[in-house]
C-alpha atoms as a PDB file:
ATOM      1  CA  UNK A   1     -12.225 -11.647  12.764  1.00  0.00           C
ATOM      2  CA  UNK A   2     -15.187  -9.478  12.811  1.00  0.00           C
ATOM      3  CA  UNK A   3     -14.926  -8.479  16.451  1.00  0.00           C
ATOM      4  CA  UNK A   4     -11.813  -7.492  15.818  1.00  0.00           C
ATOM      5  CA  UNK A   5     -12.481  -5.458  12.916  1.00  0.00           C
ATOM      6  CA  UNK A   6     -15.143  -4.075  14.934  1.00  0.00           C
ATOM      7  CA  UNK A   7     -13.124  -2.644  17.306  1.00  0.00           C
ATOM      8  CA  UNK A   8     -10.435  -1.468  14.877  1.00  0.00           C
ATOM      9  CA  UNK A   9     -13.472   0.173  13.639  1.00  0.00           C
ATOM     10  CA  UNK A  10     -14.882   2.424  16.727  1.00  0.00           C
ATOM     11  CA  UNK A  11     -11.286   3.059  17.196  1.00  0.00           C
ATOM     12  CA  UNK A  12     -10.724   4.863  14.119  1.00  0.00           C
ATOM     13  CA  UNK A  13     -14.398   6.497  15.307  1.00  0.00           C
ATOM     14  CA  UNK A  14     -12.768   7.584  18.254  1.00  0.00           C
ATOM     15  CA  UNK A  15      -9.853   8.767  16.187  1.00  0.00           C
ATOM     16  CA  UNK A  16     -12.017  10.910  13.866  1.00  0.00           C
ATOM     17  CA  UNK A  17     -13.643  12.267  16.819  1.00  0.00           C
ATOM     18  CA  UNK A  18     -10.693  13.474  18.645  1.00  0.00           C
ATOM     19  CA  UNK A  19      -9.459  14.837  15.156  1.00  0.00           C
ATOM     20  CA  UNK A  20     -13.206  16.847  15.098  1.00  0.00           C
ATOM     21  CA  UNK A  21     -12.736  18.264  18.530  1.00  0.00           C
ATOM     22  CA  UNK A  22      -9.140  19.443  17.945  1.00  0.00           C
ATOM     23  CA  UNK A  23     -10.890  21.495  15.083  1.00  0.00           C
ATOM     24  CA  UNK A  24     -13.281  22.413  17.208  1.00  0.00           C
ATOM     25  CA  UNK A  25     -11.057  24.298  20.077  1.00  0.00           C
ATOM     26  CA  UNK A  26      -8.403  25.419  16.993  1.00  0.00           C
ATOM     27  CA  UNK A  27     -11.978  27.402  15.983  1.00  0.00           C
ATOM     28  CA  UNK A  28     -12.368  28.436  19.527  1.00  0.00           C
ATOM     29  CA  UNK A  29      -8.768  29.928  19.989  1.00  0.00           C
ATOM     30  CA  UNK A  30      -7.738  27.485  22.235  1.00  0.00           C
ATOM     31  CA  UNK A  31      -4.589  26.341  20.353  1.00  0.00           C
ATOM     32  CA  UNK A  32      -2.719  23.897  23.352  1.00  0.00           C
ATOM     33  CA  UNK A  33      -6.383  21.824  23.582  1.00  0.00           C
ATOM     34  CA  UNK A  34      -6.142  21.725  19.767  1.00  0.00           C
ATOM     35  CA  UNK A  35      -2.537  20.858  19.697  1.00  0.00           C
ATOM     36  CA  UNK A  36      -3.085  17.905  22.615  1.00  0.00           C
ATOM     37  CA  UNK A  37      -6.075  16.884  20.670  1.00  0.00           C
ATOM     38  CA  UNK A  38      -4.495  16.602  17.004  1.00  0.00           C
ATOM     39  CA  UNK A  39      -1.610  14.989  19.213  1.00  0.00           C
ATOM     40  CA  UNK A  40      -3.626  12.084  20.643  1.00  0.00           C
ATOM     41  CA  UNK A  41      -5.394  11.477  17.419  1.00  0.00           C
ATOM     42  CA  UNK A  42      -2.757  11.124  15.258  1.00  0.00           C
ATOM     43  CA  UNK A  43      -1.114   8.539  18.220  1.00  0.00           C
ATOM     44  CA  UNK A  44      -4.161   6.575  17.992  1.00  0.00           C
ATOM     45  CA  UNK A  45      -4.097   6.552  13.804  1.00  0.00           C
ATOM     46  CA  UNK A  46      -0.910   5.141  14.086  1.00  0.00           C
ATOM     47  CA  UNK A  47      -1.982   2.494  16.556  1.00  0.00           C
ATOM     48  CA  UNK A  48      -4.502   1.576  14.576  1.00  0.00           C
ATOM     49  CA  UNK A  49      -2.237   1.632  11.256  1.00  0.00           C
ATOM     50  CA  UNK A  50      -0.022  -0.816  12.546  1.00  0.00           C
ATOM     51  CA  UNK A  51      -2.493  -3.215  14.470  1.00  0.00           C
ATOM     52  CA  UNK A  52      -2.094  -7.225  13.592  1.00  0.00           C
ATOM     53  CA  UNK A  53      -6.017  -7.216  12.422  1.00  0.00           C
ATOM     54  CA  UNK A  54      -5.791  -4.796   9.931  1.00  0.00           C
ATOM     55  CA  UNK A  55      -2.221  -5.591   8.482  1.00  0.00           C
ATOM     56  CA  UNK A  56      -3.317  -9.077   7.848  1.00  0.00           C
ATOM     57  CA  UNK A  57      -5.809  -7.501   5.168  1.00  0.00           C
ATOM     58  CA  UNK A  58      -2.976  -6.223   2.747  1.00  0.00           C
ATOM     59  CA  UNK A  59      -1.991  -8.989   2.040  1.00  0.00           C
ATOM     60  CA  UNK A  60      -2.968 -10.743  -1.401  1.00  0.00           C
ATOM     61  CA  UNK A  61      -3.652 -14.359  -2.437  1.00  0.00           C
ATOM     62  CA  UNK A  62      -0.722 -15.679  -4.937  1.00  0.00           C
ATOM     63  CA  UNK A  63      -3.493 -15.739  -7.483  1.00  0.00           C
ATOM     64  CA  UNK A  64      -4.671 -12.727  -7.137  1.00  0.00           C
ATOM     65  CA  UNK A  65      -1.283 -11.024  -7.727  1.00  0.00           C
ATOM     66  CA  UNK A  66      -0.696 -12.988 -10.786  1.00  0.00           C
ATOM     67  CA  UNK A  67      -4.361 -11.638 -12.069  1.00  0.00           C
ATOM     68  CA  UNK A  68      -2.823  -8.066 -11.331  1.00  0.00           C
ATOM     69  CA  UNK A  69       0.367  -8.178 -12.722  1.00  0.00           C
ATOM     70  CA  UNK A  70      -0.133 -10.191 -16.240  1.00  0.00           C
ATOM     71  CA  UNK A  71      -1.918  -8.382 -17.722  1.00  0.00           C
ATOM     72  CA  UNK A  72       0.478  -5.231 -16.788  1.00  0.00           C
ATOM     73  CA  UNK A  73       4.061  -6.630 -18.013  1.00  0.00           C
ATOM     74  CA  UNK A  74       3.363  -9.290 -20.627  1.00  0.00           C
ATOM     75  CA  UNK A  75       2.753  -6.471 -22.703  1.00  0.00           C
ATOM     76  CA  UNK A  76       6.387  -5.144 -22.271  1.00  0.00           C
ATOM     77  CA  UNK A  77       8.123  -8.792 -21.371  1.00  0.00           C
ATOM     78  CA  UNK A  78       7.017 -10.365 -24.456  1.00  0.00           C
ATOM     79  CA  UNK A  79       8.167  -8.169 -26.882  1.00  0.00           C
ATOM     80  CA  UNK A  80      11.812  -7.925 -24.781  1.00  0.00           C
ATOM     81  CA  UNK A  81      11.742 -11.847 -24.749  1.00  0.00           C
ATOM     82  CA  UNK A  82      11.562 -11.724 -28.279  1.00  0.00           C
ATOM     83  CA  UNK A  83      13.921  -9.064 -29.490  1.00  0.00           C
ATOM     84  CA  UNK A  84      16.628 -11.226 -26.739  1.00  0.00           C
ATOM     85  CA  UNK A  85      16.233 -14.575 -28.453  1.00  0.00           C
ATOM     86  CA  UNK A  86      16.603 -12.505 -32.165  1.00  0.00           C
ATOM     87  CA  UNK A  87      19.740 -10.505 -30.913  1.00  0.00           C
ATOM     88  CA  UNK A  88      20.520 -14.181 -29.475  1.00  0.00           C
ATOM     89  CA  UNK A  89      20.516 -16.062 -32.447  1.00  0.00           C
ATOM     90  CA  UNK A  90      22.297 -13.320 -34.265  1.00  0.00           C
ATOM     91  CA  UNK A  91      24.877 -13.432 -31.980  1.00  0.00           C
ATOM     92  CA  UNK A  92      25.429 -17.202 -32.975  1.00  0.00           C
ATOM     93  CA  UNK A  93      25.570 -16.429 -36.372  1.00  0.00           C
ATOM     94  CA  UNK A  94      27.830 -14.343 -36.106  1.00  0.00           C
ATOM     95  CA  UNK A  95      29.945 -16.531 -33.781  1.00  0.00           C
ATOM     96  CA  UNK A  96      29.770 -19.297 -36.416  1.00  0.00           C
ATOM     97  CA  UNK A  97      30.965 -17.461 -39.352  1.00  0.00           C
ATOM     98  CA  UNK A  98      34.239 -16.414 -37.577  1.00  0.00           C
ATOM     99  CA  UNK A  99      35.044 -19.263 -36.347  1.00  0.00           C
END
């Protein structure tokens, strides 16, 4: 694992660097070396976006994403649970009195 994100590493080196030289000859005037440059960095970006290695890392234990997420909508679900089961027993009530 940490070969490979050694080499996804000097790749996105490389990437930065061919991103530094397009700016380089775009400050030099020479706008189809900056153009092929931007070109073949932006290629190798997306390469390296999509690689196997470093999609493997966005991915989250179970656990984790349970740590995350609590906190955020119990807050909101609780309070919905509740008012539900009231407008659900109301309902009853009401169902019982006509009938």
């Amino acid at each position: 694992r940490g070969l490979q994100l050694r080499s996804q590493s000097s790749g996105i080196n490389a990437e930065y660097g061919g991103i530094e030289q397009a700016c380089d000859f775009l400050e030099a005037g020479d706008l189809s070396s900056a153009l092929t440059h931007a070109s073949l960095a932006r290629d190798a970006a997306e390469k390296s976006f999509s690689d196997p290695s470093i999609l493997a890392l966005l991915y989250f234990p179970d656990d984790q994403k349970f740590a995350i997420y609590i906190p955020l909508f119990l807050p909101v679900g609780l309070p919905l649970l509740v008012s539900y089961l009231e407008l659900l027993k109301e309902w009853r009530r009401k169902k019982v009195r006509s009938d």
